[in-house]
Protein backbone atom coordinates (compact mmCIF):
# COMPACT_ATOMS: atom_id res chain seq x y z
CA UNK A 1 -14.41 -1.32 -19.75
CA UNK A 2 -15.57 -3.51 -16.78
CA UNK A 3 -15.51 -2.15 -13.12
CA UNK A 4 -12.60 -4.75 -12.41
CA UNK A 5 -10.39 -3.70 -15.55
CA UNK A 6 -10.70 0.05 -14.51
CA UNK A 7 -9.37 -0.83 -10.95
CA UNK A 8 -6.59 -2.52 -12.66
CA UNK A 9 -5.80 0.62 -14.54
CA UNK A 10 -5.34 2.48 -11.26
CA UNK A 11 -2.60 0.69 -10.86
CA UNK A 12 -1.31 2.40 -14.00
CA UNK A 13 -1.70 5.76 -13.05
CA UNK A 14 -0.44 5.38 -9.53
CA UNK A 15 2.56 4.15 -10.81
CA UNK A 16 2.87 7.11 -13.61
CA UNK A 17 2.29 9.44 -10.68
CA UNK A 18 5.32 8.08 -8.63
CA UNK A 19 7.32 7.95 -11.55
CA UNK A 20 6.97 11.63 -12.63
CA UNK A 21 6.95 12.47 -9.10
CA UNK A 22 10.29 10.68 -8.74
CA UNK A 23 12.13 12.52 -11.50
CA UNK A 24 11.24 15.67 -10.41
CA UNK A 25 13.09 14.77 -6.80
CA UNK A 26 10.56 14.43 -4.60
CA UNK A 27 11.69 10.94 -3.00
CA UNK A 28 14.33 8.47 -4.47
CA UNK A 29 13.57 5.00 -6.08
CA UNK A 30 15.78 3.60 -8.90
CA UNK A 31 13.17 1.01 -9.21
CA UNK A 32 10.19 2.40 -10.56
CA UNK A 33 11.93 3.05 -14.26
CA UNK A 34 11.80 -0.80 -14.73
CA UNK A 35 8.05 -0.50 -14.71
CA UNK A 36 7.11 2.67 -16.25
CA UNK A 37 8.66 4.27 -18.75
CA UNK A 38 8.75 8.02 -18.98
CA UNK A 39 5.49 9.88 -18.04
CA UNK A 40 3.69 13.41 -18.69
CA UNK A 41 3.77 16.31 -16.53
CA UNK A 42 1.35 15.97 -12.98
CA UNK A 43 0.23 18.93 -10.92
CA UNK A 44 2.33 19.52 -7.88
CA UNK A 45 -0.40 18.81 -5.42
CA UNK A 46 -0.71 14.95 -6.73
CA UNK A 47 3.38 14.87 -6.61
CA UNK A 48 2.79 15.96 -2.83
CA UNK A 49 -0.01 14.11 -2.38
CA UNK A 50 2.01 10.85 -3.73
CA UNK A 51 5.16 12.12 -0.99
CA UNK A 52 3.43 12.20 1.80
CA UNK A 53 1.02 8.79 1.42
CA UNK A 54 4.84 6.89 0.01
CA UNK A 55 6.59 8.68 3.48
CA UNK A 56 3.85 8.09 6.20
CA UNK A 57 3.32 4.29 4.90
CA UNK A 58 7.18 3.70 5.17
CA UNK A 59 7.51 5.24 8.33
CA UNK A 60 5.07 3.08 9.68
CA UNK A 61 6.67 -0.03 8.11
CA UNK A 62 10.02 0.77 8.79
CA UNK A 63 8.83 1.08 12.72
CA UNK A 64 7.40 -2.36 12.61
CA UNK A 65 10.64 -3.89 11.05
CA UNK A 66 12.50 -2.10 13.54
CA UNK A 67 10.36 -3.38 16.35
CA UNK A 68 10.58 -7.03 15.31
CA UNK A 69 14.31 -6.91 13.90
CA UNK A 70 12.62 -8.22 10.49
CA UNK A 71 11.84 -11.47 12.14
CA UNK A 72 8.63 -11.04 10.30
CA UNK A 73 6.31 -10.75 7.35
CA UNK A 74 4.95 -8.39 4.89
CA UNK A 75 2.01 -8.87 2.55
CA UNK A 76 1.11 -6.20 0.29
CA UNK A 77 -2.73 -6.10 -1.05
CA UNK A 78 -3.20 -4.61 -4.48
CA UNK A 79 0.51 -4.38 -4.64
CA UNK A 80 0.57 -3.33 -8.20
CA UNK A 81 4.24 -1.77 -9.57
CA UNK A 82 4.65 -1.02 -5.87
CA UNK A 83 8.85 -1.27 -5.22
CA UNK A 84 9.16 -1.51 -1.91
CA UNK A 85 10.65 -4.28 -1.34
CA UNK A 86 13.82 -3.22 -3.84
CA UNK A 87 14.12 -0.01 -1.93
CA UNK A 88 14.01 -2.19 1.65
CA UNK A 89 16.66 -4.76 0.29
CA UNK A 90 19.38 -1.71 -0.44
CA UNK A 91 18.48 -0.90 3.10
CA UNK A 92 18.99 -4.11 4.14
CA UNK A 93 15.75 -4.39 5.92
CA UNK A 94 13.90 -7.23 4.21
CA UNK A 95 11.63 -8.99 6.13
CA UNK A 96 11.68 -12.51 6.86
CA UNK A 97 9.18 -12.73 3.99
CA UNK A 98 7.48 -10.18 1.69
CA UNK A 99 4.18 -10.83 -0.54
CA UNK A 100 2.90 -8.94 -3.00
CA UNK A 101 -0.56 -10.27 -4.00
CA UNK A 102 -2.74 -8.39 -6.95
CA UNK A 103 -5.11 -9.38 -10.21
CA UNK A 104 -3.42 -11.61 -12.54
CA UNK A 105 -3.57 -9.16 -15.63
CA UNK A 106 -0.86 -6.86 -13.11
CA UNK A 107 0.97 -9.48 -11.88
CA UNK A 108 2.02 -11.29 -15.17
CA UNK A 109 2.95 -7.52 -16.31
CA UNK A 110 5.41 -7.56 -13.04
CA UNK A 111 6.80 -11.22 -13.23
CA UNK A 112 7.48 -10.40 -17.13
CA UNK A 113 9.66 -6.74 -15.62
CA UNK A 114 11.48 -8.88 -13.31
CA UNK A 115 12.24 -11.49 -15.33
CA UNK A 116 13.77 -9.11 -18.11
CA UNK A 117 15.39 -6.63 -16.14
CA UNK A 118 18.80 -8.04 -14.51
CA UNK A 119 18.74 -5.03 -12.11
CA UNK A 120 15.53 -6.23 -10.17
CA UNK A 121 16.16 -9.76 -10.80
CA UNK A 122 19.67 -9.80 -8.54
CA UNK A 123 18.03 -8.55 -5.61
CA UNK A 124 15.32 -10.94 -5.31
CA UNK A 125 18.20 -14.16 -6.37
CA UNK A 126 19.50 -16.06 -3.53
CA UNK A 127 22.84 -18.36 -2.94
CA UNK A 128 20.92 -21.43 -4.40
CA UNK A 129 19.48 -19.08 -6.62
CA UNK A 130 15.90 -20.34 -7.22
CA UNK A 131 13.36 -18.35 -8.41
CA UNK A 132 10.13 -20.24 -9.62
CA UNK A 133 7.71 -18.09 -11.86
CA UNK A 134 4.58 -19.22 -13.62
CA UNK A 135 2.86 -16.73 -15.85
CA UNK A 136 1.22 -14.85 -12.66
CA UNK A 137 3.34 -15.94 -9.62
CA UNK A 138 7.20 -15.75 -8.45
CA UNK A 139 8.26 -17.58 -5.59
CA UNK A 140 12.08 -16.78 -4.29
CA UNK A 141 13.36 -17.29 -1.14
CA UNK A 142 12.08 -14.39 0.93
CA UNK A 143 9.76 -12.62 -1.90
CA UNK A 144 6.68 -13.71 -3.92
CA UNK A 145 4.15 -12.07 -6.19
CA UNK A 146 0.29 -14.04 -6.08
CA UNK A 147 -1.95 -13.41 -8.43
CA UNK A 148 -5.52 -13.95 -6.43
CA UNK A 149 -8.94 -11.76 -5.98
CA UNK A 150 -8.91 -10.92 -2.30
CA UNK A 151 -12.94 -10.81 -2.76
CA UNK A 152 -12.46 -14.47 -2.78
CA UNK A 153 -10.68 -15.47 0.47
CA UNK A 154 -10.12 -19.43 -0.53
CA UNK A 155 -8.09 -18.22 -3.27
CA UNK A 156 -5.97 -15.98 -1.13
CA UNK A 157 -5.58 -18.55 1.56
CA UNK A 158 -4.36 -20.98 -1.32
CA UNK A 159 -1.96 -18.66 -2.66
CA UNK A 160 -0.50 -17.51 0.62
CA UNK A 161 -0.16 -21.15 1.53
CA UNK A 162 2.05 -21.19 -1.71
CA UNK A 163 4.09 -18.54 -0.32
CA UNK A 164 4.79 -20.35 3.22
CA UNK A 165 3.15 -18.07 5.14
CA UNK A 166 3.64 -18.46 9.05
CA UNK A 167 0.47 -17.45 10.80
CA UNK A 168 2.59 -17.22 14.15
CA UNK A 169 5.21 -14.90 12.81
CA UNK A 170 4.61 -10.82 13.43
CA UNK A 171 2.90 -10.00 10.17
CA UNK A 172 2.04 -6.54 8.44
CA UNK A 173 -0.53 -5.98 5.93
CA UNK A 174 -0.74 -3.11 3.58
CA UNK A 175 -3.34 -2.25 1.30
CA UNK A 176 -3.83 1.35 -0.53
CA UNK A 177 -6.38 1.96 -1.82
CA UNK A 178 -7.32 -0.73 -1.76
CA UNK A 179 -10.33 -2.08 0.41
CA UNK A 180 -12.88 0.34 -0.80
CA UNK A 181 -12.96 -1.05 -4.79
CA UNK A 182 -14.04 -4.54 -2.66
CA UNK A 183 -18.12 -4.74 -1.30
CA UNK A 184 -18.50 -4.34 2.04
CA UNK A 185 -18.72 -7.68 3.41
CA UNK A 186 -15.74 -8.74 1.07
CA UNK A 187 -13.60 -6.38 2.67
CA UNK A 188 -15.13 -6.84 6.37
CA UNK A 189 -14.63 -10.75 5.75
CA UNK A 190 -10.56 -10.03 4.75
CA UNK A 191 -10.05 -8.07 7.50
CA UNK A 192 -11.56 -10.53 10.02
CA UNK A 193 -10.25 -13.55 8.81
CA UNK A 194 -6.89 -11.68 9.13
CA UNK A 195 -7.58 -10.72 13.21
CA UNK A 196 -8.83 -14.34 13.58
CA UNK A 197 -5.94 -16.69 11.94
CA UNK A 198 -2.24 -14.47 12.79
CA UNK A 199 -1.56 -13.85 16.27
CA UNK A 200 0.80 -11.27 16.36
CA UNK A 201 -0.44 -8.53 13.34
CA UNK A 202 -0.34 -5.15 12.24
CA UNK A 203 -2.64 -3.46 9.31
CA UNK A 204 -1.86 -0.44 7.31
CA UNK A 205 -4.30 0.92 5.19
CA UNK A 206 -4.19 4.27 3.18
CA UNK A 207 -7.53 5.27 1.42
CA UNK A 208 -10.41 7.78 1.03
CA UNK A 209 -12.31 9.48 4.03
CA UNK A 210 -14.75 12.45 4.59
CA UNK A 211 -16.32 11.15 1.11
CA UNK A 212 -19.84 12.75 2.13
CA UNK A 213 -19.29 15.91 1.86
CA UNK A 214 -19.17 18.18 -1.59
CA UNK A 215 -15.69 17.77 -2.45
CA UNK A 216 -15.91 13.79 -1.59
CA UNK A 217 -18.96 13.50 -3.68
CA UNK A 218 -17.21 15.36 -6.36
CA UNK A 219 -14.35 12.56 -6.49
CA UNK A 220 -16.83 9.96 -6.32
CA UNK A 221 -18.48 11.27 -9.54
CA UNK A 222 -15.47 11.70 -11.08
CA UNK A 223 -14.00 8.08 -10.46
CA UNK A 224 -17.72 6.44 -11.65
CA UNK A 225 -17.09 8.87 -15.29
CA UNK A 226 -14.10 6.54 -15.55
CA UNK A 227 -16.50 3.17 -15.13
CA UNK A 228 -14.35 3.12 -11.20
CA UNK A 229 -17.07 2.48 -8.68
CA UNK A 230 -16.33 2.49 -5.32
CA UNK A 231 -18.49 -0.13 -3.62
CA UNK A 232 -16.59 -0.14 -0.15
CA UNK A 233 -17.11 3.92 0.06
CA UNK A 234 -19.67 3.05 3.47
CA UNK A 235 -16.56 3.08 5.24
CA UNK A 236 -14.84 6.08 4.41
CA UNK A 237 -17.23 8.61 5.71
CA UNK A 238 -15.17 9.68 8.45
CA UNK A 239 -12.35 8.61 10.55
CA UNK A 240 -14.58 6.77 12.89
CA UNK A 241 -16.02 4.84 10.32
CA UNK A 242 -12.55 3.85 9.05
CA UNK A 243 -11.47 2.62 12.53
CA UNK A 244 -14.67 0.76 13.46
CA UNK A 245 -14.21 -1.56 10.57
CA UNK A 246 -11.14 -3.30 12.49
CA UNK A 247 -12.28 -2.81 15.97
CA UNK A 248 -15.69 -4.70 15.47
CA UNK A 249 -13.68 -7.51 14.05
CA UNK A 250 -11.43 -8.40 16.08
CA UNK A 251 -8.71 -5.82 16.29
CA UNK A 252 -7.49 -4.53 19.74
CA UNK A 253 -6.44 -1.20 18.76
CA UNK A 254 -6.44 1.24 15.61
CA UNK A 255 -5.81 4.53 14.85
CA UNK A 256 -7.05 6.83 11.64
CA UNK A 257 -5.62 10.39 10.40
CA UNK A 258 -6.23 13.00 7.83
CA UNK A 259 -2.90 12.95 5.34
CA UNK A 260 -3.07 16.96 6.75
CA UNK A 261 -1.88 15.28 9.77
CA UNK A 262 1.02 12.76 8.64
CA UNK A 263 1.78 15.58 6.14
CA UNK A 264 2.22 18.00 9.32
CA UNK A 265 4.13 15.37 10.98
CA UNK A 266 6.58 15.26 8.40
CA UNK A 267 10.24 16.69 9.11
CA UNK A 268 9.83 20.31 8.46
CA UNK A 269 13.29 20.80 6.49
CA UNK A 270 12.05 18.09 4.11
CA UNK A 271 8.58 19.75 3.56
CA UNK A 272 10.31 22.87 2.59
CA UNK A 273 12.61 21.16 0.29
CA UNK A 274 9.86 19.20 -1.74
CA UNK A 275 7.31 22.61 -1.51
CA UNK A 276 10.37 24.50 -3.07
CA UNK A 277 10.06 21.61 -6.53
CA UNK A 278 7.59 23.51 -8.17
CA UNK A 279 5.08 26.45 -8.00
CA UNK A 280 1.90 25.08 -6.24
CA UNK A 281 -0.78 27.49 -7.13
CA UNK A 282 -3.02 25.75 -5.93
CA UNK A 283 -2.81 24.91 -2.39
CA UNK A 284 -6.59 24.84 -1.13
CA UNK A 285 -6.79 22.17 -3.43
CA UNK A 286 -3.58 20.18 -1.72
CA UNK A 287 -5.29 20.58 1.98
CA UNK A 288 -8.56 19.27 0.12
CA UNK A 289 -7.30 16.21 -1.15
CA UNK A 290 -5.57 15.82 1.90
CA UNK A 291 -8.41 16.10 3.69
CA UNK A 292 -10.17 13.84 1.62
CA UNK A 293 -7.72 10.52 2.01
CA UNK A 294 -6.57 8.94 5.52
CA UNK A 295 -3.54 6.99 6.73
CA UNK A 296 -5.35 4.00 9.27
CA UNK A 297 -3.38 1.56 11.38
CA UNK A 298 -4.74 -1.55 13.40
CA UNK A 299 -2.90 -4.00 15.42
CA UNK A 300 -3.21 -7.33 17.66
CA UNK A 301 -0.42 -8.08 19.81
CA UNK A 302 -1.51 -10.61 22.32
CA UNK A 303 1.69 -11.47 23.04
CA UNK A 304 2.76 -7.69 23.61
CA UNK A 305 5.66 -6.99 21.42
CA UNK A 306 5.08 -3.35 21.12
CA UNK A 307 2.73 -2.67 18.09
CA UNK A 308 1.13 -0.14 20.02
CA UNK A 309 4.57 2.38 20.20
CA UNK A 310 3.96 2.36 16.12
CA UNK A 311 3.13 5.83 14.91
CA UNK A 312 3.54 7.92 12.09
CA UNK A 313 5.36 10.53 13.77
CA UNK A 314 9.31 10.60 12.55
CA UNK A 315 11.57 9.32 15.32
């Protein structure tokens, strides 16, 4: 197995996480069973783990949409079987436009879900009803799936260009785990060419930190066992490390926390109720992993709108 094909297969087990981890009650998504099919048993710590990365991204998102009254758009890096944009259209908070953009071996896999399951299919079809697919891409009115490598940045370009991206409209990027399977000046290059071409933009990123110590070295070893290396890992040393790589290029403002910290934030009632689930025996190993992974927003808002009111701290 090639590096590439076993960061594809993340996508795999991140969506058998959330699928397991949605059965068992932690958070609600009718979506995910259109993509994976029933999974085995995970420990309690990755169900938590899973709650409070899916909770402190959407909370951030949802402030953004809020902010710009979905006037906006939403690109998704390394989107995967990710079914957000399901859950935001029985919300009714779909942005102006939402773009998922991933390998093409995942995206065909996605196109093929939609285009066989009626369920996911009628939220994504509009009055006129187009919806153009190819075997890797779907363009609808206000959602598309790209297949491009964002270590190549022409390709992305093109295929956002396909998608009628508006570099003057508020736009939010996402990527999870994302940026640190990409080389360092791949990912530096992304991120800059982002701060440098949309005016008005926003940048959350969920991923590894603290990766130099014992227990980070420890998941490091344990990712390369599976042929996953980690060439972006530089950046996730610390918090610091993870901010500095938007404000040296060309972000005004970011800020970086443990998931100990968004997990803390988190309504206490609703912490009890997913804690109560199942039996966590283990829960030094929960604060580790926590520990170990960090929820990082940027933003550039020349124009001030307000991007820098955007927490993850539940309003």
């Amino acid at each position: 197995m090639s590096s590439d094909d076993a960061v594809r297969a993340t996508n795999d087990d991140a969506a058998s996480c959330k699928r397991f981890a949605v059965q068992k009650g932690y958070w609600s998504d009718p979506y995910i069973q259109y993509f994976v099919r029933n999974t085995e048993r995970k420990a309690p710590e990755i169900s938590i783990g899973y709650y409070a990365r899916v909770k402190g991204v959407k909370l951030l998102l949802d402030k953004f949409l809020q902010l710009t009254q979905c006037n906006c758009q939403v690109v998704n890096f390394g989107a995967g079987f990710d079914t957000l944009y399901w859950r935001l259209a029985e919300e009714g908070h779909v942005p102006k436009s939402y773009v998922e953009v991933d390998f093409h071996s995942v995206t065909s896999k996605k196109c093929h879900a939609i285009k066989t399951k009626k369920q996911l299919l009628e939220k994504i079809a509009t009055e006129d009803g187009e919806i153009r697919f190819n075997e890797f891409d779907l363009h609808a009115a206000n959602y598309h799936i790209v297949a491009a490598d964002l270590r190549n940045l022409d390709e992305l370009k093109s295929k956002l260009h396909d998608s009628n991206i508006d570099f003057g409209l508020p736009t939010l990027f996402m990527a999870e785990c994302v940026l640190v399977y990409m080389e360092l000046d791949k990912s530096t290059n992304l991120v800059k060419w982002i701060a440098d071409s949309f005016q008005t933009t926003f940048f959350i990123n969920y991923e590894q930190v603290n990766m130099a110590d014992r227990f980070g070295q420890v998941m490091i070893q344990n990712l390369k066992s599976r042929q996953c290396l980690l060439p972006g890992v530089e950046v996730c040393s610390s918090l610091e490390t993870q901010k500095n790589r938007f404000l040296s290029n060309g972000w005004e403002y970011c800020e970086c926390l443990e998931m100990t910290a968004v997990y803390q934030n988190l309504p206490h009632a609703e912490v009890k109720r997913i804690e109560r689930l199942e039996f966590l025996d283990e829960k030094e190993l929960l604060t580790q992993l926590f520990q170990h992974y960090c929820l990082c927003w940027a933003l550039k808002d020349p124009k001030n709108i307000g991007l820098d009111a955007i927490d993850c701290v539940p309003t």
